[in-house]
PDB file of N, CA and C in Angstrom:
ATOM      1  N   UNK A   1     -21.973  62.519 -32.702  1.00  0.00           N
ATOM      2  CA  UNK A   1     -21.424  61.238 -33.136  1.00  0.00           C
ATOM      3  C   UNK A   1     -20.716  60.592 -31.946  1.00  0.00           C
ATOM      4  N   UNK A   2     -21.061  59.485 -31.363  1.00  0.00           N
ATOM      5  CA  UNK A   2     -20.351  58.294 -30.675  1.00  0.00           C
ATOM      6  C   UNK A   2     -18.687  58.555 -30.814  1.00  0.00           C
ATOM      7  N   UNK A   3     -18.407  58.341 -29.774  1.00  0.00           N
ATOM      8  CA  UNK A   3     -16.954  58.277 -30.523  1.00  0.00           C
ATOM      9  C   UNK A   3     -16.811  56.553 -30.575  1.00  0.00           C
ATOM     10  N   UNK A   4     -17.139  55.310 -29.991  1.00  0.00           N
ATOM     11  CA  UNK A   4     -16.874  54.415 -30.638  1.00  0.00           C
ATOM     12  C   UNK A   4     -17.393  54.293 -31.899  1.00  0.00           C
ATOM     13  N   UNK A   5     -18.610  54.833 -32.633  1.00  0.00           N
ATOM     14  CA  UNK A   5     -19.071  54.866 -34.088  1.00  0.00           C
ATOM     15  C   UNK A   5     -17.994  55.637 -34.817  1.00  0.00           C
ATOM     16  N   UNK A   6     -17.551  56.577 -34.212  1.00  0.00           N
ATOM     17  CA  UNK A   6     -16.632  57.602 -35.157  1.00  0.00           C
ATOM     18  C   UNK A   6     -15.466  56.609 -35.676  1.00  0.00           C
ATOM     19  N   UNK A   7     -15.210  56.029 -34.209  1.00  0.00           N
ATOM     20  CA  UNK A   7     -13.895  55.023 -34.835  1.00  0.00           C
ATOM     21  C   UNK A   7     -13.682  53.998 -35.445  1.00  0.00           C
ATOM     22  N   UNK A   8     -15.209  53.658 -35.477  1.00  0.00           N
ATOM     23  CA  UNK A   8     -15.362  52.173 -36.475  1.00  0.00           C
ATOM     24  C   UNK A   8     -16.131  52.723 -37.789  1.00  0.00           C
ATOM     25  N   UNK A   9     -15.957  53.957 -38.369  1.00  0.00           N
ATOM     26  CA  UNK A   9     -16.062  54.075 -39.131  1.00  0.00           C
ATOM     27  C   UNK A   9     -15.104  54.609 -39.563  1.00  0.00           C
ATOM     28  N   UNK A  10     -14.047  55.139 -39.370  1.00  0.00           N
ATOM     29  CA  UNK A  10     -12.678  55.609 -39.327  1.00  0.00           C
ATOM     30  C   UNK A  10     -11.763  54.126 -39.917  1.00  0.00           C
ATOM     31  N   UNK A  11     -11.724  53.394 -39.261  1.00  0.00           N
ATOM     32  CA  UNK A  11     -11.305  51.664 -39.060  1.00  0.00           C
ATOM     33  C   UNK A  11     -12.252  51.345 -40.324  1.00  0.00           C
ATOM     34  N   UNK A  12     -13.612  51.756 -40.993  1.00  0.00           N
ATOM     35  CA  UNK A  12     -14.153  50.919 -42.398  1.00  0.00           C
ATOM     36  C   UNK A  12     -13.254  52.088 -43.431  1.00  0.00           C
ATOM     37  N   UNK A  13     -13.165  53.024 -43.521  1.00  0.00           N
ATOM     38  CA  UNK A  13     -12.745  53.699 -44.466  1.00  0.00           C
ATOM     39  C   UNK A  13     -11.280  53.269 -44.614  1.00  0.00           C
ATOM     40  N   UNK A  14     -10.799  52.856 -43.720  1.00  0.00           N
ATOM     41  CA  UNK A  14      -9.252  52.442 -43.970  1.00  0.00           C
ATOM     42  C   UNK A  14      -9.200  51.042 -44.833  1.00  0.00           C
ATOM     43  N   UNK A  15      -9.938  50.329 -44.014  1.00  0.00           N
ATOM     44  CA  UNK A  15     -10.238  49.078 -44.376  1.00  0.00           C
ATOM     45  C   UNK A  15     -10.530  49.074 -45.741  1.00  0.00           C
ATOM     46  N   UNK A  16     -11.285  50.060 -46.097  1.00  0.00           N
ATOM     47  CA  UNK A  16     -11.782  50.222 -47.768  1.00  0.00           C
ATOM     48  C   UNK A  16     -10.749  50.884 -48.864  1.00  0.00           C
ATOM     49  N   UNK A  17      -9.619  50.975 -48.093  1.00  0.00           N
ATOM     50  CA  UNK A  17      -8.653  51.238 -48.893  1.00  0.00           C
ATOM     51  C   UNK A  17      -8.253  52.786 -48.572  1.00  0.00           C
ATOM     52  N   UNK A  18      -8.568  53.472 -47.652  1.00  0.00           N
ATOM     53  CA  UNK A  18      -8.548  54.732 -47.828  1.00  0.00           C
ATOM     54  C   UNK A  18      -9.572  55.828 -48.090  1.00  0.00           C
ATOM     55  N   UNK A  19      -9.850  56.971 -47.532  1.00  0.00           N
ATOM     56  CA  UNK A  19     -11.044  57.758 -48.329  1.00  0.00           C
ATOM     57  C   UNK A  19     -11.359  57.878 -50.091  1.00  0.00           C
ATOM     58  N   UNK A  20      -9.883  57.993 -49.726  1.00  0.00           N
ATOM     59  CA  UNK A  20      -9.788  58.069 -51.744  1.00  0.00           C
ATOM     60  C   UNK A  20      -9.665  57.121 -52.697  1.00  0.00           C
ATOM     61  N   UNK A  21      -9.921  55.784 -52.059  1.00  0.00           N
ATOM     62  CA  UNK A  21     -10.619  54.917 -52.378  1.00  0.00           C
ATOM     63  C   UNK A  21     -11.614  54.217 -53.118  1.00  0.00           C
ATOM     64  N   UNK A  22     -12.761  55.277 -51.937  1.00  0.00           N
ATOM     65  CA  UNK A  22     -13.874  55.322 -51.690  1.00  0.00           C
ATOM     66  C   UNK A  22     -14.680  56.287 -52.995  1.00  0.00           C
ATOM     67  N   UNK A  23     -15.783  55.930 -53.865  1.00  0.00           N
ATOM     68  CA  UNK A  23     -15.874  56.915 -54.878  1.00  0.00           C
ATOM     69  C   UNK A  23     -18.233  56.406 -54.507  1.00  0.00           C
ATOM     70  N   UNK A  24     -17.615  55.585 -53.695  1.00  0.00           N
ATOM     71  CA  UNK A  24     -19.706  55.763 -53.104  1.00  0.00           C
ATOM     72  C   UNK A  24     -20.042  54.972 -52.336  1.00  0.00           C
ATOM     73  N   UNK A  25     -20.609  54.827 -51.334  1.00  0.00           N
ATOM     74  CA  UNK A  25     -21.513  54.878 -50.218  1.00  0.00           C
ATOM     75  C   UNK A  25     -22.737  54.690 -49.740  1.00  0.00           C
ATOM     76  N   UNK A  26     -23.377  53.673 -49.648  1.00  0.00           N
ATOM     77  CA  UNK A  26     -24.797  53.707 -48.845  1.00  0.00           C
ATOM     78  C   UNK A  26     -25.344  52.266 -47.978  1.00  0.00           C
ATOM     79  N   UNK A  27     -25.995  53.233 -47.236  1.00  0.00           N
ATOM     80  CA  UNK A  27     -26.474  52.123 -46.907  1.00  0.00           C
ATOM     81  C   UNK A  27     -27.937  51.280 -47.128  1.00  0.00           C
ATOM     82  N   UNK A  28     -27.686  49.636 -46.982  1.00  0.00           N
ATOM     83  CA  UNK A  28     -28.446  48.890 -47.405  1.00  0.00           C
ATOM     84  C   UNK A  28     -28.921  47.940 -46.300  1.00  0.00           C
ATOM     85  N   UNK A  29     -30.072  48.476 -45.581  1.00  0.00           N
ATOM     86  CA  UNK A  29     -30.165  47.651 -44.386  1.00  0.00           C
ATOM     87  C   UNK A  29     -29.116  47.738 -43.469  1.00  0.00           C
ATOM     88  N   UNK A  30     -28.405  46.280 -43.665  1.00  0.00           N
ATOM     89  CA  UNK A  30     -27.489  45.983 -42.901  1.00  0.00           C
ATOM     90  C   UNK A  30     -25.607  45.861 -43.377  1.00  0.00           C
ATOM     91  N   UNK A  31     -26.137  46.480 -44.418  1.00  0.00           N
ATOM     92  CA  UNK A  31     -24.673  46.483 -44.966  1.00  0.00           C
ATOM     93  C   UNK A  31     -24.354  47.940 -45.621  1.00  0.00           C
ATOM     94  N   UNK A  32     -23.096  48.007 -45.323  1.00  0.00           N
ATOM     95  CA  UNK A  32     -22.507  49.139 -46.543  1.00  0.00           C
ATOM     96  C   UNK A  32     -22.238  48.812 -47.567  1.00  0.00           C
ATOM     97  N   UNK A  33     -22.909  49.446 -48.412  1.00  0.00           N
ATOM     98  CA  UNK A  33     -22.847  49.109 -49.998  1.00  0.00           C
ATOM     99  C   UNK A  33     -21.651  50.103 -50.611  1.00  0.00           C
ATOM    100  N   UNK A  34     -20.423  49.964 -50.919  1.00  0.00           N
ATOM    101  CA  UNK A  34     -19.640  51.267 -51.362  1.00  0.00           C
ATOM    102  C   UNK A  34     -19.227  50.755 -53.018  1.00  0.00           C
ATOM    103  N   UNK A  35     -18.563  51.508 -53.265  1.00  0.00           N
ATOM    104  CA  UNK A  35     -18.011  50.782 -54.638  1.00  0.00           C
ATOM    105  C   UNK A  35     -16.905  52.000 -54.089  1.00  0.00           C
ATOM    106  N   UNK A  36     -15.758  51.168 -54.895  1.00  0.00           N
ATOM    107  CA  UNK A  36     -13.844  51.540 -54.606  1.00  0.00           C
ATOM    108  C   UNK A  36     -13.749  51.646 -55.817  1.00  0.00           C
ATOM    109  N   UNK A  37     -12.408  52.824 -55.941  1.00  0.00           N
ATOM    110  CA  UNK A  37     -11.451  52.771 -57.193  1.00  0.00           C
ATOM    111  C   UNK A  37     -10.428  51.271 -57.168  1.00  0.00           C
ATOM    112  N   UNK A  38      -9.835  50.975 -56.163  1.00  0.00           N
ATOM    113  CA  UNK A  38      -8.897  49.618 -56.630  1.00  0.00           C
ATOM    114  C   UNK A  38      -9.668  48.617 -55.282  1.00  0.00           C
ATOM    115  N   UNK A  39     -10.151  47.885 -56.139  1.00  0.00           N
ATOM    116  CA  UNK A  39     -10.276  46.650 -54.934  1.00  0.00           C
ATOM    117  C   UNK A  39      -9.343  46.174 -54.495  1.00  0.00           C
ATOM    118  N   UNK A  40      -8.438  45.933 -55.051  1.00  0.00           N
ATOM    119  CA  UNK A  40      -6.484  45.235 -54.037  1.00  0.00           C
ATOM    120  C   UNK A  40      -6.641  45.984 -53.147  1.00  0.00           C
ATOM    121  N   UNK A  41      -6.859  47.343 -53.109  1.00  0.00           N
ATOM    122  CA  UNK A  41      -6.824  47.893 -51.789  1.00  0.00           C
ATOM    123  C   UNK A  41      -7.706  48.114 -50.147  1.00  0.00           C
ATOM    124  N   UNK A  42      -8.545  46.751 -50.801  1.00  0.00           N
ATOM    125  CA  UNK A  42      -9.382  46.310 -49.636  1.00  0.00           C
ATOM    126  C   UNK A  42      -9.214  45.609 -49.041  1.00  0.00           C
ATOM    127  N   UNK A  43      -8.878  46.049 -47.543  1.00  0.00           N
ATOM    128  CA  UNK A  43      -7.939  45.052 -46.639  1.00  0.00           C
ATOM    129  C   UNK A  43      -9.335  43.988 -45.650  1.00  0.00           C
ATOM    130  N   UNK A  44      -9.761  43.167 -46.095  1.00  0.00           N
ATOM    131  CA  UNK A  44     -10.870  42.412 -45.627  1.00  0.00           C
ATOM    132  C   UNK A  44     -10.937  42.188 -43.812  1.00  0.00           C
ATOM    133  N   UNK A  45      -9.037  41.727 -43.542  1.00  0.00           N
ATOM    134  CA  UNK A  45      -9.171  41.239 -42.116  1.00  0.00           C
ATOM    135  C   UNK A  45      -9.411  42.806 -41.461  1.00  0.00           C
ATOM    136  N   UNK A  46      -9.113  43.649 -41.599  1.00  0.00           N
ATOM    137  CA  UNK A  46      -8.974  45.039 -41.013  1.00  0.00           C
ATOM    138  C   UNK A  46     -10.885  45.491 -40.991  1.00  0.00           C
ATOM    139  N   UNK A  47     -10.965  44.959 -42.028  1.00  0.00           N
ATOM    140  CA  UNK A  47     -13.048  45.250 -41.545  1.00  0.00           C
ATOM    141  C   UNK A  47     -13.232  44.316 -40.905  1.00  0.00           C
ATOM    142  N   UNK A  48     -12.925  42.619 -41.141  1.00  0.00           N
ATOM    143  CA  UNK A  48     -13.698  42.486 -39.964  1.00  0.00           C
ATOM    144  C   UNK A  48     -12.949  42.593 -38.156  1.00  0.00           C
ATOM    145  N   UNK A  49     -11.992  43.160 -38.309  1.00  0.00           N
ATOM    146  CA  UNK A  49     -11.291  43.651 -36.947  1.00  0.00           C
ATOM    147  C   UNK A  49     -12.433  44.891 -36.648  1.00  0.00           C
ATOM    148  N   UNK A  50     -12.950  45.806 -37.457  1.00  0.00           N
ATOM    149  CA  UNK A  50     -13.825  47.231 -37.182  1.00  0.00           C
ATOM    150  C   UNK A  50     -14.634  46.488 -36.610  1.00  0.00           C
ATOM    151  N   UNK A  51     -15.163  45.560 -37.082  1.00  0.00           N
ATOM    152  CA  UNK A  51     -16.254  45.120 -36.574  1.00  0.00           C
ATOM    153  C   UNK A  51     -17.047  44.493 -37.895  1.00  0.00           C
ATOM    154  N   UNK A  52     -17.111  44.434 -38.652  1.00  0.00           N
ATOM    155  CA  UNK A  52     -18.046  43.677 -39.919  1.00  0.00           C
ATOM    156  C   UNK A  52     -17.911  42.284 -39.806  1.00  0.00           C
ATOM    157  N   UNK A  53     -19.241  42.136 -40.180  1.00  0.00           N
ATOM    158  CA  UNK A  53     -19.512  40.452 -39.719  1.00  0.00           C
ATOM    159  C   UNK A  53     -19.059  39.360 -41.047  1.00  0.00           C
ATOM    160  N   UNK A  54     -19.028  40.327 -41.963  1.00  0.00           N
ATOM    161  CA  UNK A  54     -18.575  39.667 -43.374  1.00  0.00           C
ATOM    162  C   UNK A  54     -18.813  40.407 -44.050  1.00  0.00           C
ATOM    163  N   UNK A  55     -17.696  40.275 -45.454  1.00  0.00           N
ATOM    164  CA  UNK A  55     -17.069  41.321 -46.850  1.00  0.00           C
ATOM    165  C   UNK A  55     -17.351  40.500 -48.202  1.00  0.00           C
ATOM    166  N   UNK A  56     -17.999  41.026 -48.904  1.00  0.00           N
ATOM    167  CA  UNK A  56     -18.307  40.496 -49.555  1.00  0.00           C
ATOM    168  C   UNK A  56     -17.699  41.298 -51.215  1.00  0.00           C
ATOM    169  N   UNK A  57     -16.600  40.936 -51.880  1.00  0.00           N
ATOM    170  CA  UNK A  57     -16.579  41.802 -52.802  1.00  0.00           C
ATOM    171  C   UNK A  57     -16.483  41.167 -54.110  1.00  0.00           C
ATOM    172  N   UNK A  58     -17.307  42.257 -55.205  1.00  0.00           N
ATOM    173  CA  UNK A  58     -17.374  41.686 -56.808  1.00  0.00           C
ATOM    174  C   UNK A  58     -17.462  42.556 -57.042  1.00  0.00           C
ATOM    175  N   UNK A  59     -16.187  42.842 -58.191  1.00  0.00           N
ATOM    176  CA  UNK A  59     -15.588  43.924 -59.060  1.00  0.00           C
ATOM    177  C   UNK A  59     -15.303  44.870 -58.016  1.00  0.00           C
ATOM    178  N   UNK A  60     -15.705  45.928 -58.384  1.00  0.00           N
ATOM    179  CA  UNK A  60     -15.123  47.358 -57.840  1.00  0.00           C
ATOM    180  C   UNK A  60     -16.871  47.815 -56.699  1.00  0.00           C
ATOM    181  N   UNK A  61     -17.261  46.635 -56.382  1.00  0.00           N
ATOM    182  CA  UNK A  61     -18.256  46.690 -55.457  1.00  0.00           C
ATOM    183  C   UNK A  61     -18.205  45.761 -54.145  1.00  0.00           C
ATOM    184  N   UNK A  62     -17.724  46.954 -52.962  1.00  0.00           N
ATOM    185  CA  UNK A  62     -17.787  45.592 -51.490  1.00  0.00           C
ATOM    186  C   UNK A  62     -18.858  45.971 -50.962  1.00  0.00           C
ATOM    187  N   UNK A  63     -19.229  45.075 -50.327  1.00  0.00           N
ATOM    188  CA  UNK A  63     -20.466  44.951 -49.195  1.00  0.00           C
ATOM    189  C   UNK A  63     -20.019  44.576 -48.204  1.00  0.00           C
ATOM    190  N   UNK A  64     -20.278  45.580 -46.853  1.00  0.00           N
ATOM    191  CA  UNK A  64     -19.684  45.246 -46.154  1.00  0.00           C
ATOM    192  C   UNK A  64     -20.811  45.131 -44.856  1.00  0.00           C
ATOM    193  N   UNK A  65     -20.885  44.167 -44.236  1.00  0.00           N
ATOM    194  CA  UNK A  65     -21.917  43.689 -43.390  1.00  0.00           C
ATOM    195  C   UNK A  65     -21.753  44.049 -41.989  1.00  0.00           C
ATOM    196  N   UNK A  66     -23.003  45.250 -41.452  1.00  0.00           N
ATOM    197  CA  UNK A  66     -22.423  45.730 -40.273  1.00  0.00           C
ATOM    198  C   UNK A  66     -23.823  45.378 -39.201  1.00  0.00           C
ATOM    199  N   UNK A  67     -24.622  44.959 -39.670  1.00  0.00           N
ATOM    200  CA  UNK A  67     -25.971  45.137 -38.994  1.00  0.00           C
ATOM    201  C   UNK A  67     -26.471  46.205 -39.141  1.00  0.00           C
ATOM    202  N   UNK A  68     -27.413  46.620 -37.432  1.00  0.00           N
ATOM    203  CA  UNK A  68     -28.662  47.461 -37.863  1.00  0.00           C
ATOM    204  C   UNK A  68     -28.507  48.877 -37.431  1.00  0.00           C
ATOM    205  N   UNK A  69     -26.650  48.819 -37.768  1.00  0.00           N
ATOM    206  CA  UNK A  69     -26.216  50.288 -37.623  1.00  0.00           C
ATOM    207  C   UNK A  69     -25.499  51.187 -38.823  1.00  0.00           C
ATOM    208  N   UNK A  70     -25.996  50.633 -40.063  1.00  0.00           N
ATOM    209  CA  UNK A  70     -25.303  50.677 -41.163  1.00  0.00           C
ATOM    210  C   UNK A  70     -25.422  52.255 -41.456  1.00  0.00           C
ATOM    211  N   UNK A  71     -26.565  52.590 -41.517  1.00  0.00           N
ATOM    212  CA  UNK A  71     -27.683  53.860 -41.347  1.00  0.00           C
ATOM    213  C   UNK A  71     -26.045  54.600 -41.058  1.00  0.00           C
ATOM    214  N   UNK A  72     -26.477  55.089 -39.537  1.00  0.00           N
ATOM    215  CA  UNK A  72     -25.215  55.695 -38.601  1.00  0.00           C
ATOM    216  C   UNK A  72     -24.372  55.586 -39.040  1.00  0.00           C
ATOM    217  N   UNK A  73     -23.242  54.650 -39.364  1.00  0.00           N
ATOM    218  CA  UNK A  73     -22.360  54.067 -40.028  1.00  0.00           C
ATOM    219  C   UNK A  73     -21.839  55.215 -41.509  1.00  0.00           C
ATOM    220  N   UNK A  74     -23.046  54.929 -42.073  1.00  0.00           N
ATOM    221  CA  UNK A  74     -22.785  55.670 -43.289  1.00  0.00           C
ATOM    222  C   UNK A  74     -22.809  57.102 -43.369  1.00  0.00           C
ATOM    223  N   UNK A  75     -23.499  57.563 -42.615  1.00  0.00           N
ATOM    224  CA  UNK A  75     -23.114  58.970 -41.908  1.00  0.00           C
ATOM    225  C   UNK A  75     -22.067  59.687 -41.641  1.00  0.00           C
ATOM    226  N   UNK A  76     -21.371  58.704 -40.869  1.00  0.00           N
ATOM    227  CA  UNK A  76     -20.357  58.959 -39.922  1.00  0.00           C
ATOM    228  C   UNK A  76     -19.056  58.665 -41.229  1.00  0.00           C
ATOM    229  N   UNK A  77     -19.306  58.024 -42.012  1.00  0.00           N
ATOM    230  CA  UNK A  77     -18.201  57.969 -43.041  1.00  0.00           C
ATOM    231  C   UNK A  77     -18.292  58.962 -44.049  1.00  0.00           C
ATOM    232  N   UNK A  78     -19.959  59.058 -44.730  1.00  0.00           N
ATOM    233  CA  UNK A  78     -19.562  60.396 -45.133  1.00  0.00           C
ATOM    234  C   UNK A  78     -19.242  61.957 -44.656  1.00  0.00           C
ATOM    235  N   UNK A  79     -19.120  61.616 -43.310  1.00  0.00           N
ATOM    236  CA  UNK A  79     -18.874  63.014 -42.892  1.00  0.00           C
ATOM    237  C   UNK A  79     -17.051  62.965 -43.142  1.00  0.00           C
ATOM    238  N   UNK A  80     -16.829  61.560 -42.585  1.00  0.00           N
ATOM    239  CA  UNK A  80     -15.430  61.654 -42.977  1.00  0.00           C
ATOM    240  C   UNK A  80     -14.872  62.006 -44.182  1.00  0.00           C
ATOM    241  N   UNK A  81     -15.623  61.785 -45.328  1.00  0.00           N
ATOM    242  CA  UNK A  81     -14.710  61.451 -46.648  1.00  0.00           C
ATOM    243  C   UNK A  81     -15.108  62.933 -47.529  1.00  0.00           C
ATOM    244  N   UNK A  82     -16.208  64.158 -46.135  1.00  0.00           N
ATOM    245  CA  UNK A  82     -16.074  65.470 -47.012  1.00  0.00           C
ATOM    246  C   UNK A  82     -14.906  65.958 -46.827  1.00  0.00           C
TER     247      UNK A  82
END
């Protein structure tokens, strides 16, 4: 793992409120598709500081737009959130 990937996926899991947060994960093309336990706790400017190009959230589902590294991305977060 990259360590700049490690850390911008480190920087989305925060952004997403935390690991424990986080209750799923994948990726979709170019975006992370997750769904959260509390959306209030999705700090939008803090993803796009990681790097996301845009957040898109409805209900307890964000999308979070990373390009054509989402793949990697999602990897690297679920390794974090075992």
């Amino acid at each position: 793992m990259e360590e700049h990937m490690a850390d911008k996926a480190a920087a989305i899991v925060a952004g997403l409120g935390g690991a424990g947060n986080i209750e799923d994960i994948e990726a979709c093309i170019t975006r992370l598709r997750t769904e959260v336990g509390d959306p209030a706790k999705v700090d939008e400017p803090a993803l796009k500081a990681a790097g996301a190009h845009g957040v898109l959230i409805s209900g307890n589902v964000v999308q979070v737009v990373v390009g054509p590294e989402a793949d990697a991305l999602t990897d690297d977060i679920n390794d974090l959130l075992d």
